[in-house]
PDB file of N, CA and C in Angstrom:
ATOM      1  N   UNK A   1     -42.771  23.765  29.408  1.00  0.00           N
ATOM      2  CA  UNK A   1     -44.076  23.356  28.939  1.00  0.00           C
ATOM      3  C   UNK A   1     -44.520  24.298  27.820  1.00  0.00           C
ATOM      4  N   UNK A   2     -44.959  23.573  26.641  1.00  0.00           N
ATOM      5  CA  UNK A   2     -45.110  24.194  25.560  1.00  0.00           C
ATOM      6  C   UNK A   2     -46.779  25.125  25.993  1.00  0.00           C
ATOM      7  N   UNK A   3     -46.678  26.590  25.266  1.00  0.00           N
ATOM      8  CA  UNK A   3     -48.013  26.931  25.621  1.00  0.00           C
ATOM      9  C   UNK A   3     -49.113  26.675  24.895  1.00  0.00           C
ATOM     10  N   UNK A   4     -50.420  26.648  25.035  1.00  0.00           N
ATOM     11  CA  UNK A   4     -51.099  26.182  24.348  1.00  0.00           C
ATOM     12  C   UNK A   4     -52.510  27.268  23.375  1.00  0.00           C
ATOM     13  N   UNK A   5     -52.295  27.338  22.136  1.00  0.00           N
ATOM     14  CA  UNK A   5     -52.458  28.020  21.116  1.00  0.00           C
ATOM     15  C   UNK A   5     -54.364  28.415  21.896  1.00  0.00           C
ATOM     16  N   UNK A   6     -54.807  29.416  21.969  1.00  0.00           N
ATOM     17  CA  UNK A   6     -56.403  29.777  22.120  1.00  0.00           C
ATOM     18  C   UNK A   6     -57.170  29.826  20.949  1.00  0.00           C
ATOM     19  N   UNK A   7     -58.270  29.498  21.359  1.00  0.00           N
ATOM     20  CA  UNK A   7     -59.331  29.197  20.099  1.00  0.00           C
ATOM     21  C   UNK A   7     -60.324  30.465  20.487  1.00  0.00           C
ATOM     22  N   UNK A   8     -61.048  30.800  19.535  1.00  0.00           N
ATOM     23  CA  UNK A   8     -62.331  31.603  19.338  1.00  0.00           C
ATOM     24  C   UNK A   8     -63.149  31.995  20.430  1.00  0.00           C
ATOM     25  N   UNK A   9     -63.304  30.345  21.224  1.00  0.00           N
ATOM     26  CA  UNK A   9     -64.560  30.253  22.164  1.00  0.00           C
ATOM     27  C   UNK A   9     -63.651  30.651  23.563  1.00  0.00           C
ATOM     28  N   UNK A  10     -62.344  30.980  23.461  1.00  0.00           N
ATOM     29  CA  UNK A  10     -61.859  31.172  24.701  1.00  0.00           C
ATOM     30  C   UNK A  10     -61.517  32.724  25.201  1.00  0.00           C
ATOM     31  N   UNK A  11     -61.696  32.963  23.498  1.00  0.00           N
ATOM     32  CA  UNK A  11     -61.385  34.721  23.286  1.00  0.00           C
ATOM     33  C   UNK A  11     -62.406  35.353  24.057  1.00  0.00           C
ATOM     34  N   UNK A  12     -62.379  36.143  25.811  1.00  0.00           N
ATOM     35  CA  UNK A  12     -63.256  36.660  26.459  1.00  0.00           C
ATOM     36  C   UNK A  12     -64.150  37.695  25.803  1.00  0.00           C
ATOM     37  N   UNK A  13     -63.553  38.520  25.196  1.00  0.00           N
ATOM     38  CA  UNK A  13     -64.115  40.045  24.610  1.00  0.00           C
ATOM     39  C   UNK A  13     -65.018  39.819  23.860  1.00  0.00           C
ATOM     40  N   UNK A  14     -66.597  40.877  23.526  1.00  0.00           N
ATOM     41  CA  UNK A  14     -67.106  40.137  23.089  1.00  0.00           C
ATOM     42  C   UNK A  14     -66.756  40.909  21.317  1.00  0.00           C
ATOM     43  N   UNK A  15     -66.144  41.810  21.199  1.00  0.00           N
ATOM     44  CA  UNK A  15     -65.139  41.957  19.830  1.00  0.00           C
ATOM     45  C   UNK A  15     -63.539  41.797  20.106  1.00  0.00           C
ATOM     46  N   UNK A  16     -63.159  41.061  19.064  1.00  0.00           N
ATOM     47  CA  UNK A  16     -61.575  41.469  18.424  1.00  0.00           C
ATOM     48  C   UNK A  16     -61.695  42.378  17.540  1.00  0.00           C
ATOM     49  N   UNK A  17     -61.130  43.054  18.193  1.00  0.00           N
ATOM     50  CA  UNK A  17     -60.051  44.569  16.927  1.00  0.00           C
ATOM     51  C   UNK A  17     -58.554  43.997  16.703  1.00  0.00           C
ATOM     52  N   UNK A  18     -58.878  44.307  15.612  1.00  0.00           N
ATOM     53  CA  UNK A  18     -57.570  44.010  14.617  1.00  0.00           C
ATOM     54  C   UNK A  18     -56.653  44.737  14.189  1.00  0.00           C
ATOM     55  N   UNK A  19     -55.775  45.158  14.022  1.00  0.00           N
ATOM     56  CA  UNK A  19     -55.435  46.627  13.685  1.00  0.00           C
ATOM     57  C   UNK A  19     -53.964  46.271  13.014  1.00  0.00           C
ATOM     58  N   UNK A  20     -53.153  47.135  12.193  1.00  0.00           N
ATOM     59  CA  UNK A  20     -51.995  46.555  11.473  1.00  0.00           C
ATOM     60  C   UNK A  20     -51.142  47.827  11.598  1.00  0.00           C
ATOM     61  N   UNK A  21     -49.974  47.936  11.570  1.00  0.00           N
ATOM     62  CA  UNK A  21     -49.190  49.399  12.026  1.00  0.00           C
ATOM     63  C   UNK A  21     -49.094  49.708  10.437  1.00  0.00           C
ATOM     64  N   UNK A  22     -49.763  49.568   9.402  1.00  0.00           N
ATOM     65  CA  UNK A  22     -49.817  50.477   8.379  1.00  0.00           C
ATOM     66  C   UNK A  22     -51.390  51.144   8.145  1.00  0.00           C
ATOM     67  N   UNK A  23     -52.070  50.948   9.489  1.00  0.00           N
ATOM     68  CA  UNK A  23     -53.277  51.547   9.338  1.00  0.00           C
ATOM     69  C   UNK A  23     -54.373  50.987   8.952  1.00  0.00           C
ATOM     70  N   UNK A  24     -54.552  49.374   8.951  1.00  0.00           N
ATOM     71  CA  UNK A  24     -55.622  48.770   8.702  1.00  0.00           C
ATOM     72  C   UNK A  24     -56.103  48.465  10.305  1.00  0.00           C
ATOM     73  N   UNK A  25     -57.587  48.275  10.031  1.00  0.00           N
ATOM     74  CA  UNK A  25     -58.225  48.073  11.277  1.00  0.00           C
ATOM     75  C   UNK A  25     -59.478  47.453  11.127  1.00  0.00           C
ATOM     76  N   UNK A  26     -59.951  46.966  11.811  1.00  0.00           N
ATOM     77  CA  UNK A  26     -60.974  46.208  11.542  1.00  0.00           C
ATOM     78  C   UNK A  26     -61.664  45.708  12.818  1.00  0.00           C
ATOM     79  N   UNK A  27     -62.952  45.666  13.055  1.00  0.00           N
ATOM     80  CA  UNK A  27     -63.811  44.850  14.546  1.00  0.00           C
ATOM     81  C   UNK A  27     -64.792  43.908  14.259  1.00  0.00           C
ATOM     82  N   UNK A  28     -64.199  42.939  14.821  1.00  0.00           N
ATOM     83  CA  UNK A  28     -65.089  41.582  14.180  1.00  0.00           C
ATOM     84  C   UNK A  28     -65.816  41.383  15.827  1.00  0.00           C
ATOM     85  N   UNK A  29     -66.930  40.639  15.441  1.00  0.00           N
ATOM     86  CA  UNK A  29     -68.316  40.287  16.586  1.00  0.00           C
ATOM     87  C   UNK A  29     -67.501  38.731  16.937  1.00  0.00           C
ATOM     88  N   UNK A  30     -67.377  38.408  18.201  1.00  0.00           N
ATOM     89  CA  UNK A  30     -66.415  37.320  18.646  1.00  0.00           C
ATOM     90  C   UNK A  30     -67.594  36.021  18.237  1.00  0.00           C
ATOM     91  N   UNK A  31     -69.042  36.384  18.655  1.00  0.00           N
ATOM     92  CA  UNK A  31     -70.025  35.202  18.639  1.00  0.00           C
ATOM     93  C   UNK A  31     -70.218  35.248  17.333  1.00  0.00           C
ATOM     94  N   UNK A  32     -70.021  35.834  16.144  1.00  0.00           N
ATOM     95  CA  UNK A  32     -70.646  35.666  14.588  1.00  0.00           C
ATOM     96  C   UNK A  32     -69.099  34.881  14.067  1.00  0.00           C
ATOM     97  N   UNK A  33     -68.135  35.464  14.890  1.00  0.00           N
ATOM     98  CA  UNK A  33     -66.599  34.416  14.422  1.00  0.00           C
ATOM     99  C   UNK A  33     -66.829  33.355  14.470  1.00  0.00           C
ATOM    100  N   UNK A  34     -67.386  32.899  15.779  1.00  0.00           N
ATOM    101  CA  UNK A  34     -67.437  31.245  16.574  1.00  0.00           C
ATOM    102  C   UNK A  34     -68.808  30.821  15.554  1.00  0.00           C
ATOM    103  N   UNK A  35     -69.788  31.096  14.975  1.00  0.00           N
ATOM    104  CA  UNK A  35     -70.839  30.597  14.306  1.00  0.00           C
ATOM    105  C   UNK A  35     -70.512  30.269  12.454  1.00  0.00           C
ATOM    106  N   UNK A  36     -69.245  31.542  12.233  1.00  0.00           N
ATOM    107  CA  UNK A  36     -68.853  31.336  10.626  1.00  0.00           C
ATOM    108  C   UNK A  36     -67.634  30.330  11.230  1.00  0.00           C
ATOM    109  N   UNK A  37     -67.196  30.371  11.921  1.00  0.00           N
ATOM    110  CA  UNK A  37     -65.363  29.407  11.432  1.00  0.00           C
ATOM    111  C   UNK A  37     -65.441  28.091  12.548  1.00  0.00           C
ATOM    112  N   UNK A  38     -66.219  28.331  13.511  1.00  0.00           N
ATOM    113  CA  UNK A  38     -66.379  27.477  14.258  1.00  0.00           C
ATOM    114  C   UNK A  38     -65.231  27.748  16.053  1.00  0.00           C
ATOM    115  N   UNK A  39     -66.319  27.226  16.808  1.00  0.00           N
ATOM    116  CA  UNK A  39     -65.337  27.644  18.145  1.00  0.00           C
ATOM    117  C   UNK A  39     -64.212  26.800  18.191  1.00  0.00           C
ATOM    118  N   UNK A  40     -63.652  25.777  17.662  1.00  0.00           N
ATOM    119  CA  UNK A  40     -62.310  25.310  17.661  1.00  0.00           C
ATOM    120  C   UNK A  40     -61.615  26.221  17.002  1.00  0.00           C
ATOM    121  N   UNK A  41     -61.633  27.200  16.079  1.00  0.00           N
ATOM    122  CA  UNK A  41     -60.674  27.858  14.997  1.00  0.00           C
ATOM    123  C   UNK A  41     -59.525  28.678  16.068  1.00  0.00           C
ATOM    124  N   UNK A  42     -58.351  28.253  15.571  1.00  0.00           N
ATOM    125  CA  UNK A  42     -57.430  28.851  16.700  1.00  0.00           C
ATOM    126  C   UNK A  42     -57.520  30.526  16.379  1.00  0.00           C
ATOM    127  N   UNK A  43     -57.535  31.499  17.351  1.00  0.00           N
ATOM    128  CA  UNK A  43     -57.109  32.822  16.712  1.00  0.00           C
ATOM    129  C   UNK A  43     -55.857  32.556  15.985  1.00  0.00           C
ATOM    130  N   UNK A  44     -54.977  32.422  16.430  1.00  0.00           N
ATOM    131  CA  UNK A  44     -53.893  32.891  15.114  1.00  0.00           C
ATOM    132  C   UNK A  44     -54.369  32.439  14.052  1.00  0.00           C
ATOM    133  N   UNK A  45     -54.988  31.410  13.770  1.00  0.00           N
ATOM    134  CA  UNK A  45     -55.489  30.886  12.186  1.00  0.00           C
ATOM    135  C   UNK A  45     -56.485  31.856  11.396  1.00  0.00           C
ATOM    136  N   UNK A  46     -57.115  32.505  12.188  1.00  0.00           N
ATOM    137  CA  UNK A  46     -58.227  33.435  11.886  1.00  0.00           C
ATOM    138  C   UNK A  46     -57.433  34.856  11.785  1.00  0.00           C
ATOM    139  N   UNK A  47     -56.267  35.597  12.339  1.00  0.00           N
ATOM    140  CA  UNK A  47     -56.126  36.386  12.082  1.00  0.00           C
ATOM    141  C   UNK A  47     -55.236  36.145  11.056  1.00  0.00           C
ATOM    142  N   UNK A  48     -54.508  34.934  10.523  1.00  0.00           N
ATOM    143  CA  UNK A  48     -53.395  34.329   9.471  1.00  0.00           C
ATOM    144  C   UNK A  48     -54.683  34.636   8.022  1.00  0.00           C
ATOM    145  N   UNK A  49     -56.074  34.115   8.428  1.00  0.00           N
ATOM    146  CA  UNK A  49     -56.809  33.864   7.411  1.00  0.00           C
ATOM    147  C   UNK A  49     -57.206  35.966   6.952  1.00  0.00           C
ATOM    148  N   UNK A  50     -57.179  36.974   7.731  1.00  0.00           N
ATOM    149  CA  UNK A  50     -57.711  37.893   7.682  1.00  0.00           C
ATOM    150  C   UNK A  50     -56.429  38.410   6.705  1.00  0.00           C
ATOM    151  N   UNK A  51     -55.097  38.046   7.312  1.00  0.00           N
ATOM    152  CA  UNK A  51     -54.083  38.775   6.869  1.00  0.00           C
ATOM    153  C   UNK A  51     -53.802  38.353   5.335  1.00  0.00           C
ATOM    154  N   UNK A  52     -54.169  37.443   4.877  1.00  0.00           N
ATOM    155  CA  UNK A  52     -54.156  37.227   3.812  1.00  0.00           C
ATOM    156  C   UNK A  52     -54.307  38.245   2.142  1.00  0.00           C
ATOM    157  N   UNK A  53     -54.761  39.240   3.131  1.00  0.00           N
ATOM    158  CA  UNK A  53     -55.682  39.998   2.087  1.00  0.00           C
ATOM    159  C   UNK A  53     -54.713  40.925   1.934  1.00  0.00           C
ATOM    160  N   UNK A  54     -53.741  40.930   2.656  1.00  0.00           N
ATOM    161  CA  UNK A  54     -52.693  42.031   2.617  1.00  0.00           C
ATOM    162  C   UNK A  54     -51.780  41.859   1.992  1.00  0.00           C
ATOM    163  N   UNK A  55     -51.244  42.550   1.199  1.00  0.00           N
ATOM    164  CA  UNK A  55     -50.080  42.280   0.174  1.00  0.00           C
ATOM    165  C   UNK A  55     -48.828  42.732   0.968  1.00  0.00           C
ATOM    166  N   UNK A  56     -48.583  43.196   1.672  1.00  0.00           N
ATOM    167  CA  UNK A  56     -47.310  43.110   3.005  1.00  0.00           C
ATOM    168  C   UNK A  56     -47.589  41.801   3.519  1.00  0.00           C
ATOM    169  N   UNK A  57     -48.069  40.995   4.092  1.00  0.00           N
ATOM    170  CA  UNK A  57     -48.612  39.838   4.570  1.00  0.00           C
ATOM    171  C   UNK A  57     -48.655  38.885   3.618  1.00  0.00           C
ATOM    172  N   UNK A  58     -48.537  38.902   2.101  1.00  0.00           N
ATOM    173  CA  UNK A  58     -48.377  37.647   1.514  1.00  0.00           C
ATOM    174  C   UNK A  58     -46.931  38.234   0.802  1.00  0.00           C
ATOM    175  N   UNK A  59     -46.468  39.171   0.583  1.00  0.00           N
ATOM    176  CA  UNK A  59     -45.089  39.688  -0.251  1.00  0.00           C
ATOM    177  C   UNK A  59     -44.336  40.468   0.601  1.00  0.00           C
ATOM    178  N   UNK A  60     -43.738  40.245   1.791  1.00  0.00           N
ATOM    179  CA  UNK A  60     -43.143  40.903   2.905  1.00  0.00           C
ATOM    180  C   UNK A  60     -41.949  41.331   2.516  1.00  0.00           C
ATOM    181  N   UNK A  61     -41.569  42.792   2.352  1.00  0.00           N
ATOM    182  CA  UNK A  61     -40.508  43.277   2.262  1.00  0.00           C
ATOM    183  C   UNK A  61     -39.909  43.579   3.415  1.00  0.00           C
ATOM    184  N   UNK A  62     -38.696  43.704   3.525  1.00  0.00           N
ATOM    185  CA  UNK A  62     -38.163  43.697   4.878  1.00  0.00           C
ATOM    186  C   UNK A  62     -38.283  45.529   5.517  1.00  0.00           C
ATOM    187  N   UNK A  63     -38.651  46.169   4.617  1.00  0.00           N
ATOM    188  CA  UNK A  63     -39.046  47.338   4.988  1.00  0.00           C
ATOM    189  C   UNK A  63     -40.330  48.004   5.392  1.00  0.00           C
ATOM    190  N   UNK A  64     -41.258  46.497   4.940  1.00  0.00           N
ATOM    191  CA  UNK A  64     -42.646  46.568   4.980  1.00  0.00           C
ATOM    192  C   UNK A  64     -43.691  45.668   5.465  1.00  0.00           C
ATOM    193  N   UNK A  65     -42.914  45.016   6.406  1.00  0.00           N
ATOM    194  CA  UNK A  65     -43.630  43.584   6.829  1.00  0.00           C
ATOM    195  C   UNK A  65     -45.043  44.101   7.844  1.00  0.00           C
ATOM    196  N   UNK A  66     -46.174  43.271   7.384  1.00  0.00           N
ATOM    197  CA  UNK A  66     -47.319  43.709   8.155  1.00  0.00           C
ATOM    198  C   UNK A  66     -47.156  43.139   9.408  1.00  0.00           C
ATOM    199  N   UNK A  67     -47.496  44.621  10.600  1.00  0.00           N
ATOM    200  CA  UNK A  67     -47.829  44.466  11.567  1.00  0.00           C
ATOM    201  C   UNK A  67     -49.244  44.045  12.123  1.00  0.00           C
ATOM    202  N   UNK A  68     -50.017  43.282  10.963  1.00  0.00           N
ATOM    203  CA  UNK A  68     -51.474  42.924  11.481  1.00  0.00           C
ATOM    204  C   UNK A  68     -51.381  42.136  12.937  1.00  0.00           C
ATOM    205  N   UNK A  69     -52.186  42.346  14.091  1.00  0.00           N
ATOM    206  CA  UNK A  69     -52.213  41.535  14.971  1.00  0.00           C
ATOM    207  C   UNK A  69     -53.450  42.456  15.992  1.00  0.00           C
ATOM    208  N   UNK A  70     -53.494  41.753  17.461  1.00  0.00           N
ATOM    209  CA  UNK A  70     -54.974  42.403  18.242  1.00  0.00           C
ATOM    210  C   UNK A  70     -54.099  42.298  19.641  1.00  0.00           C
ATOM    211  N   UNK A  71     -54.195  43.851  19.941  1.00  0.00           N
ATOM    212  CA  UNK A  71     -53.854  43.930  20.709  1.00  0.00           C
ATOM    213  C   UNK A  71     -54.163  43.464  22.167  1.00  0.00           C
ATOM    214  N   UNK A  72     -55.499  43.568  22.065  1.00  0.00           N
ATOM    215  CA  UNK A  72     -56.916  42.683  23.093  1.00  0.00           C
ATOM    216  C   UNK A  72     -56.126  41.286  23.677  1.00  0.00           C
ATOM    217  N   UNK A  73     -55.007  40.668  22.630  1.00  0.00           N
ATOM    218  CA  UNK A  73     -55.181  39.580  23.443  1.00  0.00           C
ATOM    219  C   UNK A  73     -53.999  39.374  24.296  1.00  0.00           C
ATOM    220  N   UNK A  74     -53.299  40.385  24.764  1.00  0.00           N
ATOM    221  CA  UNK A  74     -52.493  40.582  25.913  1.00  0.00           C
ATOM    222  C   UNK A  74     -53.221  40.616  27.061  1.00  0.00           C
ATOM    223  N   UNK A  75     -54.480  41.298  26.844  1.00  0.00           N
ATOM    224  CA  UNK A  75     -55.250  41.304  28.565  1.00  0.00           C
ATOM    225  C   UNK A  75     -56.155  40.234  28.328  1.00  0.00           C
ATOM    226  N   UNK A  76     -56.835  40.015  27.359  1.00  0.00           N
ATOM    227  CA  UNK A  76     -57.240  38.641  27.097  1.00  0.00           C
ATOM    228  C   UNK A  76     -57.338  37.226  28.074  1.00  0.00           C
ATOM    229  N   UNK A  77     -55.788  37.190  27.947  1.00  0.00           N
ATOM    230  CA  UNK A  77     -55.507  36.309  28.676  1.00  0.00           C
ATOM    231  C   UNK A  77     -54.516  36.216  29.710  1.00  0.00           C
ATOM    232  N   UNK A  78     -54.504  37.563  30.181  1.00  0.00           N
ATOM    233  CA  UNK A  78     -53.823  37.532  31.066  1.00  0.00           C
ATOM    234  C   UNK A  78     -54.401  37.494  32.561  1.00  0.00           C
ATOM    235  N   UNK A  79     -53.763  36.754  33.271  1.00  0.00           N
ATOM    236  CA  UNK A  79     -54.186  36.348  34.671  1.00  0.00           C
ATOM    237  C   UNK A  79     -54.890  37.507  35.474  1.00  0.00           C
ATOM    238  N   UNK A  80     -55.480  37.898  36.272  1.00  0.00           N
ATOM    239  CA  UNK A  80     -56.195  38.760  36.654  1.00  0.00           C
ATOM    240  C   UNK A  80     -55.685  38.757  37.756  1.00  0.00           C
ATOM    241  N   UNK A  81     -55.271  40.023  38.683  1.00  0.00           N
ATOM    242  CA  UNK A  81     -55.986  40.826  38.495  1.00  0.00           C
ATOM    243  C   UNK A  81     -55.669  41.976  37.790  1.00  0.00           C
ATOM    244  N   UNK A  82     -54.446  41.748  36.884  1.00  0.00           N
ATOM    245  CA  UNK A  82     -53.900  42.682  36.007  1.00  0.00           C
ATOM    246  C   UNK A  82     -55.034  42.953  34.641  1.00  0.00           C
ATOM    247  N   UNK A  83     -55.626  42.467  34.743  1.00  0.00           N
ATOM    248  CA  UNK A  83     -56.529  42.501  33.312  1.00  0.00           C
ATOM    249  C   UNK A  83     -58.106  42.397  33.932  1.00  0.00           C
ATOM    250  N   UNK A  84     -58.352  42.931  35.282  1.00  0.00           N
ATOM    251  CA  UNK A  84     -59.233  42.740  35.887  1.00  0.00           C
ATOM    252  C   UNK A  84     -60.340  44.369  35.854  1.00  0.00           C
ATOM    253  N   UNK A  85     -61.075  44.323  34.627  1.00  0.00           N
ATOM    254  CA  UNK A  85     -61.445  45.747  34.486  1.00  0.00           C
ATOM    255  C   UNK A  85     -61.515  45.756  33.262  1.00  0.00           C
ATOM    256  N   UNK A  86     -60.444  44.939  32.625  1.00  0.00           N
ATOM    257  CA  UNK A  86     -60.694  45.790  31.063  1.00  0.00           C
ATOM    258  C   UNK A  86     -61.564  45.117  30.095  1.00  0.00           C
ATOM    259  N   UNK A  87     -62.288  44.048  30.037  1.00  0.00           N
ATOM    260  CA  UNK A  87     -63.169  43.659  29.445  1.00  0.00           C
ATOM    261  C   UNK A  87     -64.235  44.651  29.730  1.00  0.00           C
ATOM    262  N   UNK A  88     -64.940  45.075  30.747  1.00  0.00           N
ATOM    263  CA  UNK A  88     -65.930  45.596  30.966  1.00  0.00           C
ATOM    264  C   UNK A  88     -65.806  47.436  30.661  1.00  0.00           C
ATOM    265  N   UNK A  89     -64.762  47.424  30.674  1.00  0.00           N
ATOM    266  CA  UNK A  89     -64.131  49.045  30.230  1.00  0.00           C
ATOM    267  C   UNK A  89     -64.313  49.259  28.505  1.00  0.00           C
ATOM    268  N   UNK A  90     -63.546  48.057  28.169  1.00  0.00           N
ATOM    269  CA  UNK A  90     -64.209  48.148  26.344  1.00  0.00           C
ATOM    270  C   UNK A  90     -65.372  48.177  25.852  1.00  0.00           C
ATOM    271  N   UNK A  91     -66.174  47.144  26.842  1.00  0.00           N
ATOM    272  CA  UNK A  91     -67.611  47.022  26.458  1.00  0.00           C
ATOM    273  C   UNK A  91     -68.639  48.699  27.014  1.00  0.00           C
ATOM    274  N   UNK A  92     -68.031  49.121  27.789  1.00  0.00           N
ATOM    275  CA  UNK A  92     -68.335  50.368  28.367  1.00  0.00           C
ATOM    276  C   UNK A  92     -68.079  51.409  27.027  1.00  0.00           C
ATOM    277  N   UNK A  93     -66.789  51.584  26.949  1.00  0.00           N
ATOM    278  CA  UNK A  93     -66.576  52.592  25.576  1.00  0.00           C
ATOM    279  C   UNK A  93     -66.739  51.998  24.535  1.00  0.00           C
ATOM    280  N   UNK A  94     -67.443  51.109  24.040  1.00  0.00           N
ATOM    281  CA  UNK A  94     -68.372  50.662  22.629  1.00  0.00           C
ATOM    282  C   UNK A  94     -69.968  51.111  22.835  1.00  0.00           C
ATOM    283  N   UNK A  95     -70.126  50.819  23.897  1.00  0.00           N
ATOM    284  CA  UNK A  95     -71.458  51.154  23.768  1.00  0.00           C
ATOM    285  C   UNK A  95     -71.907  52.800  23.630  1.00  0.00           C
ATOM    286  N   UNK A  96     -70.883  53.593  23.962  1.00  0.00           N
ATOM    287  CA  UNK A  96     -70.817  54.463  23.841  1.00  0.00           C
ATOM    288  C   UNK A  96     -70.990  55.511  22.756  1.00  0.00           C
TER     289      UNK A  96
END
């Protein structure tokens, strides 16, 4: 069974961090995402649309291919009770 791609409005957290293994990073507000792109917008389309800006990400050398991606969405969506804590743990060390 093919899996099925998540949208915006399903993304629990209430930020995605973005982060790229050449040191870009970035924290977007999950409810100002769902109000500019709309709650159907799949994440990957939204982080495809962010990566854009990256010249590793549109001219990929094989020595230099961007690692843009969010790490968030491994616990995201992962079944609980393995991921049972960490929404409220992020929101804990942001407010911070």
């Amino acid at each position: 069974m093919p899996e099925t791609l998540k949208t915006l409005a399903e993304f629990t957290l209430p930020q995605m961090i973005l982060n790229c293994s050449h040191g870009r990073c970035g924290r977007y507000n999950v409810a100002r995402l769902i109000e500019a792109h709309g709650a159907d917008t799949l994440i990957r389309d939204f982080i495809d649309t962010i990566g854009r800006n990256c010249h590793r990400w549109t001219h990929p050398a094989e020595h230099q291919r961007c690692g843009l991606g969010c790490d968030d969405l491994v616990y995201a969506f992962m079944p609980r009770p393995a991921a049972h804590g960490y929404a409220e743990e992020l929101q804990r060390q942001a407010v911070q």
